[in-house]
C-alpha atoms as a PDB file:
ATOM      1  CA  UNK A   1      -8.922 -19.166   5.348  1.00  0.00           C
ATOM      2  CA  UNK A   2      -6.167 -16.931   3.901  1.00  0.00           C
ATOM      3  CA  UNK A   3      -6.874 -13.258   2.623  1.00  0.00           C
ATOM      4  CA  UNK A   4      -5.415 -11.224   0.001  1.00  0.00           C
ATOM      5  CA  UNK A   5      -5.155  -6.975   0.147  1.00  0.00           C
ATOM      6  CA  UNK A   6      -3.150  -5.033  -2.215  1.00  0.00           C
ATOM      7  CA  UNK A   7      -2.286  -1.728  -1.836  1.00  0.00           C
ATOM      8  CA  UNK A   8       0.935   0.714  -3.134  1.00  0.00           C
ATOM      9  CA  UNK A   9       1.191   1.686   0.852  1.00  0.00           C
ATOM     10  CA  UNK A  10       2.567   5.122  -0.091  1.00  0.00           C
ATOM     11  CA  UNK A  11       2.915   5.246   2.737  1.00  0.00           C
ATOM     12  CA  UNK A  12       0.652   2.741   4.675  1.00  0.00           C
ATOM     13  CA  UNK A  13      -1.660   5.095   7.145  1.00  0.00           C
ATOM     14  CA  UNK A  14      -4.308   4.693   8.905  1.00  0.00           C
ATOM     15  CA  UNK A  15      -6.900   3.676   6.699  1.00  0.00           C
ATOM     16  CA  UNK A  16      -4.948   0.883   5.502  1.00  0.00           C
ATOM     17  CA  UNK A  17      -4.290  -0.532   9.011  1.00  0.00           C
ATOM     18  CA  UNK A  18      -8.271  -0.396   9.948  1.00  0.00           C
ATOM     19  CA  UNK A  19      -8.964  -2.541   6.683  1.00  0.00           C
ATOM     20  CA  UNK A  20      -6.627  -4.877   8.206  1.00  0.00           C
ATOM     21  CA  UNK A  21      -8.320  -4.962  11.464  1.00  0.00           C
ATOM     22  CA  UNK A  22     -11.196  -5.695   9.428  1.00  0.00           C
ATOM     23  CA  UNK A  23      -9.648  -8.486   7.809  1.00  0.00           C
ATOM     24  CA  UNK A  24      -7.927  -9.943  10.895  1.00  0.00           C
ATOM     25  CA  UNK A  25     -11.488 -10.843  11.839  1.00  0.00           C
ATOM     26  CA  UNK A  26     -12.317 -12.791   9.150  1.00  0.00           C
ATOM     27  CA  UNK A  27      -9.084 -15.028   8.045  1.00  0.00           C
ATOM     28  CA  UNK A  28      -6.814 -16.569   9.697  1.00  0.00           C
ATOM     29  CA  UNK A  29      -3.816 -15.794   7.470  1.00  0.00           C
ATOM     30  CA  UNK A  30      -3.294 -12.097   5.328  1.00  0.00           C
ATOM     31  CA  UNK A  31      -1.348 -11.590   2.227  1.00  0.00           C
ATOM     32  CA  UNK A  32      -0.740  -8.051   2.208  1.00  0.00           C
ATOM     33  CA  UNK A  33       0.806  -7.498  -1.648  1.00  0.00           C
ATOM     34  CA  UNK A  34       3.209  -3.936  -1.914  1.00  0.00           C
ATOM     35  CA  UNK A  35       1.667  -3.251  -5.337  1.00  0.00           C
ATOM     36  CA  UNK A  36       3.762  -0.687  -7.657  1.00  0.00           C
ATOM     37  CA  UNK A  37       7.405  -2.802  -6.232  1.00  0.00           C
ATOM     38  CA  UNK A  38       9.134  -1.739  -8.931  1.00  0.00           C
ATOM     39  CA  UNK A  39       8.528   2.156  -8.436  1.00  0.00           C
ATOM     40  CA  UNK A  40       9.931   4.877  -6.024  1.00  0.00           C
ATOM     41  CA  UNK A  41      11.869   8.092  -5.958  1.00  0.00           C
ATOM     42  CA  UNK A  42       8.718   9.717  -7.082  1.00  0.00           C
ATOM     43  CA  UNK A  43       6.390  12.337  -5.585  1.00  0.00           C
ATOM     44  CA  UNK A  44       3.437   9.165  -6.520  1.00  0.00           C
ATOM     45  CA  UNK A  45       6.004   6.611  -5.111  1.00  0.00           C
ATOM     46  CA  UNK A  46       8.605   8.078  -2.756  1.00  0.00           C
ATOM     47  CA  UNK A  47       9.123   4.752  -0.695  1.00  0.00           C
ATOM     48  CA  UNK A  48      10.975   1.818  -2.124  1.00  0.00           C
ATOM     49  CA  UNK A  49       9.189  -1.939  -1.611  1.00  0.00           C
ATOM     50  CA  UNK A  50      11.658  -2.721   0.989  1.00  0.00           C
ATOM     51  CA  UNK A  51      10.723   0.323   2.948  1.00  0.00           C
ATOM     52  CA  UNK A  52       6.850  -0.547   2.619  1.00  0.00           C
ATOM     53  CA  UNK A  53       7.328  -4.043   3.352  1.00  0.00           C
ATOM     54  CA  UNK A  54       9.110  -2.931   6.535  1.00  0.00           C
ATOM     55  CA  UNK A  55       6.184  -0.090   7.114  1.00  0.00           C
ATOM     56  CA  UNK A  56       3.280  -2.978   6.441  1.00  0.00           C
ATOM     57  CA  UNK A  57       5.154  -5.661   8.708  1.00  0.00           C
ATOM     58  CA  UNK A  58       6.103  -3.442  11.975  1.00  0.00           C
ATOM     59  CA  UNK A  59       2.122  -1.936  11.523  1.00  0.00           C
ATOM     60  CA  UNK A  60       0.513  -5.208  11.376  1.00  0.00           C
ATOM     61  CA  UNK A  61       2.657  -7.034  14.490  1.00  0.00           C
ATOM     62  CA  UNK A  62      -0.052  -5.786  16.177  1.00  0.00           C
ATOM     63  CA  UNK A  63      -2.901  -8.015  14.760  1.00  0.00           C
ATOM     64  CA  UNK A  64      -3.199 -11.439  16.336  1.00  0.00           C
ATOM     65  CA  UNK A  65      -2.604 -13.215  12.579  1.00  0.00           C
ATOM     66  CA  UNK A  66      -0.154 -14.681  10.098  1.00  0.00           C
ATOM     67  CA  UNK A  67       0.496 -12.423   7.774  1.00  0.00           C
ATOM     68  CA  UNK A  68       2.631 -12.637   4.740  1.00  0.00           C
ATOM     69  CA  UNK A  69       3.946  -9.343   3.049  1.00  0.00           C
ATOM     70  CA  UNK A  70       5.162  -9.588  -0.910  1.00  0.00           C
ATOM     71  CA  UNK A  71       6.423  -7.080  -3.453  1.00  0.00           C
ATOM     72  CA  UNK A  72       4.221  -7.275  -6.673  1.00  0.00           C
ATOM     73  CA  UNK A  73       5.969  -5.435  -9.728  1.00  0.00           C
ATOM     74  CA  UNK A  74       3.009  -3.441 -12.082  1.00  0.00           C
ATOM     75  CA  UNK A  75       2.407  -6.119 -15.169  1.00  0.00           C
ATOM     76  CA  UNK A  76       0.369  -3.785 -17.319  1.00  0.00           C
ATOM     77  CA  UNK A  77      -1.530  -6.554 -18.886  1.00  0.00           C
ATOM     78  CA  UNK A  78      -4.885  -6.206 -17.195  1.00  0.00           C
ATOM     79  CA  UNK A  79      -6.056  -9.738 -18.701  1.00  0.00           C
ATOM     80  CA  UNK A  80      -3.176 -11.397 -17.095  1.00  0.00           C
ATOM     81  CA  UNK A  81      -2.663  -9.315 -13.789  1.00  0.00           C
ATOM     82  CA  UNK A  82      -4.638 -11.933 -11.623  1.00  0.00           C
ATOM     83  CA  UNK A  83      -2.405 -14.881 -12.895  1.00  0.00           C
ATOM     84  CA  UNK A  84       0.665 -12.729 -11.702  1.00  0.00           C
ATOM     85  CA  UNK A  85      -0.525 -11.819  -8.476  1.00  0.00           C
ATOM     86  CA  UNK A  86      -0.854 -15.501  -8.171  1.00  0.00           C
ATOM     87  CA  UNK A  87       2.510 -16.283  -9.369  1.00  0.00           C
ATOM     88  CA  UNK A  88       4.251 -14.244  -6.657  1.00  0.00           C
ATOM     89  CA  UNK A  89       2.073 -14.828  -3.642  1.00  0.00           C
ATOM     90  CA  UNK A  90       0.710 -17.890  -1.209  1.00  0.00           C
ATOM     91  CA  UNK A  91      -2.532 -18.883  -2.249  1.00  0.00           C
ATOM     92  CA  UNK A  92      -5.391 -16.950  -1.100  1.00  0.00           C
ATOM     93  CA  UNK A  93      -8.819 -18.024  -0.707  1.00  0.00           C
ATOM     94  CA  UNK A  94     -10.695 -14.493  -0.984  1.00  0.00           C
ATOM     95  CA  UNK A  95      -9.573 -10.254  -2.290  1.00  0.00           C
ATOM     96  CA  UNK A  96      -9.828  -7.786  -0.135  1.00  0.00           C
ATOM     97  CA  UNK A  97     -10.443  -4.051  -2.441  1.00  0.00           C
ATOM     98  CA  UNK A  98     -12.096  -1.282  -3.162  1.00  0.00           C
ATOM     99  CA  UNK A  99     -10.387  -0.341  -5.848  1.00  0.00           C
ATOM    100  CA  UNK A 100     -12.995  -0.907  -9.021  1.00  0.00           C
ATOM    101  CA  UNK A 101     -10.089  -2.310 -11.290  1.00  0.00           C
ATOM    102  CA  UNK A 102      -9.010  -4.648  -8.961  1.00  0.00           C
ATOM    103  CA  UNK A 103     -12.454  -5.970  -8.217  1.00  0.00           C
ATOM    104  CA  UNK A 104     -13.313  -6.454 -12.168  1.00  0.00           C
ATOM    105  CA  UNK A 105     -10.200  -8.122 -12.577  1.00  0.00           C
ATOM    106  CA  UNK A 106     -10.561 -10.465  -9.686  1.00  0.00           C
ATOM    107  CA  UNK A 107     -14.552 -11.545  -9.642  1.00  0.00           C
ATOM    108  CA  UNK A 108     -13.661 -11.834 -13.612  1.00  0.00           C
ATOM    109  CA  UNK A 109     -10.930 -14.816 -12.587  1.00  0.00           C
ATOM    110  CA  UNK A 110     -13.225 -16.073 -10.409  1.00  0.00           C
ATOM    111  CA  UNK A 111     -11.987 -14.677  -7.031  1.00  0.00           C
ATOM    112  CA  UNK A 112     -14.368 -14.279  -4.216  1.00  0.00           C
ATOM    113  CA  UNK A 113     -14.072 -10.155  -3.553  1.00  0.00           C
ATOM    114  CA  UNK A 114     -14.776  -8.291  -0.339  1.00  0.00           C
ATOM    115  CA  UNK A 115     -14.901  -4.743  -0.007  1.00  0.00           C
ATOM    116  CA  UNK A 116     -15.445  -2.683   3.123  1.00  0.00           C
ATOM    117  CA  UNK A 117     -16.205   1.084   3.428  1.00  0.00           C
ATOM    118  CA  UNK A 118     -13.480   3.511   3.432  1.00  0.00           C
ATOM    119  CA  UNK A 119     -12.060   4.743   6.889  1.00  0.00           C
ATOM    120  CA  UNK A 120     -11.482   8.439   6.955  1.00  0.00           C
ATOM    121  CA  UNK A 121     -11.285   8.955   3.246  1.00  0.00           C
ATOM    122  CA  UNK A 122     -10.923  12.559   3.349  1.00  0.00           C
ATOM    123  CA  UNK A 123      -7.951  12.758   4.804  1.00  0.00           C
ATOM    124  CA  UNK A 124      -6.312   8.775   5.264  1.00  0.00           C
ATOM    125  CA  UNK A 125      -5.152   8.917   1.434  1.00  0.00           C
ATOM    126  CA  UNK A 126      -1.800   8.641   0.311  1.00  0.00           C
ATOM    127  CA  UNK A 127      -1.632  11.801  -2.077  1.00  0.00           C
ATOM    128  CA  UNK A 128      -2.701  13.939   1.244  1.00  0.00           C
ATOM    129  CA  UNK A 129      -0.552  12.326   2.974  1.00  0.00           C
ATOM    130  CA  UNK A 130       2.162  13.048   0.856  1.00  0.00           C
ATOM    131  CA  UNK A 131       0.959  16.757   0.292  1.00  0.00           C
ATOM    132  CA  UNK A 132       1.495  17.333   4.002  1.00  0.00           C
ATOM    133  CA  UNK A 133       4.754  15.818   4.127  1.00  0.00           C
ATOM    134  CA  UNK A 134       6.049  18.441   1.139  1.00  0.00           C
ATOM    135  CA  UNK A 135       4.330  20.852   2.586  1.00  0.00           C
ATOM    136  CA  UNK A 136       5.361  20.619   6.390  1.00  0.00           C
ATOM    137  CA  UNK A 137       1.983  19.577   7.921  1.00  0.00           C
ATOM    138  CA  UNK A 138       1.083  17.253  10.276  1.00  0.00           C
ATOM    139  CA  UNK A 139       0.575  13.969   8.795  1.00  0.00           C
ATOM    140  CA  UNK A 140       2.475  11.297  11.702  1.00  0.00           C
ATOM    141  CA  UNK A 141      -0.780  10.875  13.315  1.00  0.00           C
ATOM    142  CA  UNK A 142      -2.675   9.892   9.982  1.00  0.00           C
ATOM    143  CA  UNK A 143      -0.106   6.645   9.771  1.00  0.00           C
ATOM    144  CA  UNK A 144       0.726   4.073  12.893  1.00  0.00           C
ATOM    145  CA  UNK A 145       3.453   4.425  15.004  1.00  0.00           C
ATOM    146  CA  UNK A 146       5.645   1.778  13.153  1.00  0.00           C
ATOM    147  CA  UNK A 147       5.378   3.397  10.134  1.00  0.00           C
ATOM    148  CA  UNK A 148       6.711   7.149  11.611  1.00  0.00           C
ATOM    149  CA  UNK A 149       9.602   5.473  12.969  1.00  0.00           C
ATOM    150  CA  UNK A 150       9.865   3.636   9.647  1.00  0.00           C
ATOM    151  CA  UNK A 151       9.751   7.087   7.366  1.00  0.00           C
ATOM    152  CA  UNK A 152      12.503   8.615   9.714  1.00  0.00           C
ATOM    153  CA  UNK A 153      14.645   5.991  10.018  1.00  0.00           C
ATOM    154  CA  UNK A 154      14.782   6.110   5.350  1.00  0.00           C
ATOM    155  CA  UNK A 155      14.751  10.225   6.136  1.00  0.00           C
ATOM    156  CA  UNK A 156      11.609   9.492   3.961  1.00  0.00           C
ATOM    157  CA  UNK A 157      10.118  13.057   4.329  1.00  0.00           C
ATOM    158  CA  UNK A 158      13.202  14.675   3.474  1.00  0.00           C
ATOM    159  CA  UNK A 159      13.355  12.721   0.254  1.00  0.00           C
ATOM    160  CA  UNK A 160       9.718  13.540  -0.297  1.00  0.00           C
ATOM    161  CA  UNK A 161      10.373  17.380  -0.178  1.00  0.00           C
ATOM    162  CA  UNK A 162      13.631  17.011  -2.164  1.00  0.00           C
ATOM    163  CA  UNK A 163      11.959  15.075  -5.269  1.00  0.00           C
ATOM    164  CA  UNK A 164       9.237  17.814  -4.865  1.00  0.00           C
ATOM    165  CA  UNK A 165      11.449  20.284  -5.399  1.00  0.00           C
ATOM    166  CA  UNK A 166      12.929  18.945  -8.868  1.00  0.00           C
ATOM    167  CA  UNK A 167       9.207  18.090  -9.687  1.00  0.00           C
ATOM    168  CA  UNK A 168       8.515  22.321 -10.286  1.00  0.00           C
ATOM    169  CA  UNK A 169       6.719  21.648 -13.869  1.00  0.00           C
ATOM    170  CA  UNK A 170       3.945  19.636 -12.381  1.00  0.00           C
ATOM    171  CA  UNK A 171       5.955  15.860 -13.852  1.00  0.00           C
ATOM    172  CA  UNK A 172       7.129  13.389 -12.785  1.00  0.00           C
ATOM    173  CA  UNK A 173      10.836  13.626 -12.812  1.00  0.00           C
ATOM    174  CA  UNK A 174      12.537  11.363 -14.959  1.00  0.00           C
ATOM    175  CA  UNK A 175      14.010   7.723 -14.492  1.00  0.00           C
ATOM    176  CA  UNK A 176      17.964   8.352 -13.036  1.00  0.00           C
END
């Protein structure tokens, strides 16, 4: 049986790789979808879907499973967001989320959906994460190994603090 989990992975941390330890125990083969592909160079999205697909692949070597690791672009068509997941991805037999969107939109194209409780939620989410990374605080042992080595290797914290910095009005900055 193949599984499906979706997640931006901004960056992937902890959290992330215990779902997939969950997972790993029930399929044989994981599709692990980079959702927002098309975004970064944001305080939301600092890493590109390269550099998550790297972070996601070196964190899950571990795991004794296949697992498959593609870029999804937003499609901000709810009613049609299933279909494109599809389109870009091996066939899955059953979701993975706790995201309440994503499990509506699934169970409502007929996809068996399994969530799992939340590991650590108070501090394994990406927006803290992030928040200690601008703000010089510990955060490398919130994420695996893999993925520290991955964020220095891109200079990824640096990049963090730097968008930060042009980000003083509380926006986004804009497209360059």
């Amino acid at each position: 049986m193949r599984g499906f989990y979706i997640g931006r992975y901004q960056p992937f941390h902890n959290g992330h790789q215990h779902m997939v330890e969950e997972i790993a125990a029930e399929v044989d083969e994981l599709v692990l979808g980079i959702g927002s592909a098309g975004d970064s160079h944001t305080t939301r999205n600092p890493f590109t879907a390269g550099e998550r697909v790297m972070m996601v692949t070196k964190a899950v070597e571990e795991f004794d499973i296949t697992t498959y690791v593609v870029p999804i672009e937003d499609l901000d068509r709810n009613s049609v967001w299933v279909s494109h997941v599809r389109s870009m991805t091996p066939r899955f037999d059953v979701a993975y989320s706790n995201n309440p969107l994503v499990v509506r939109l699934f169970e409502e194209a007929g996809v068996e959906v399994r969530q799992s409780p939340m590991f650590r939620r108070d501090v394994l989410e990406g927006t803290e994460l992030r928040e200690r990374m601008i703000r010089g605080r510990d955060w490398a042992d919130l994420v695996p190994d893999a993925v520290v080595d991955v964020i220095r290797e891109v200079d990824g914290v640096r990049r963090i603090r730097r968008i930060a910095e042009t980000d003083a009005n509380g926006e986004e900055p804009s497209d360059a």
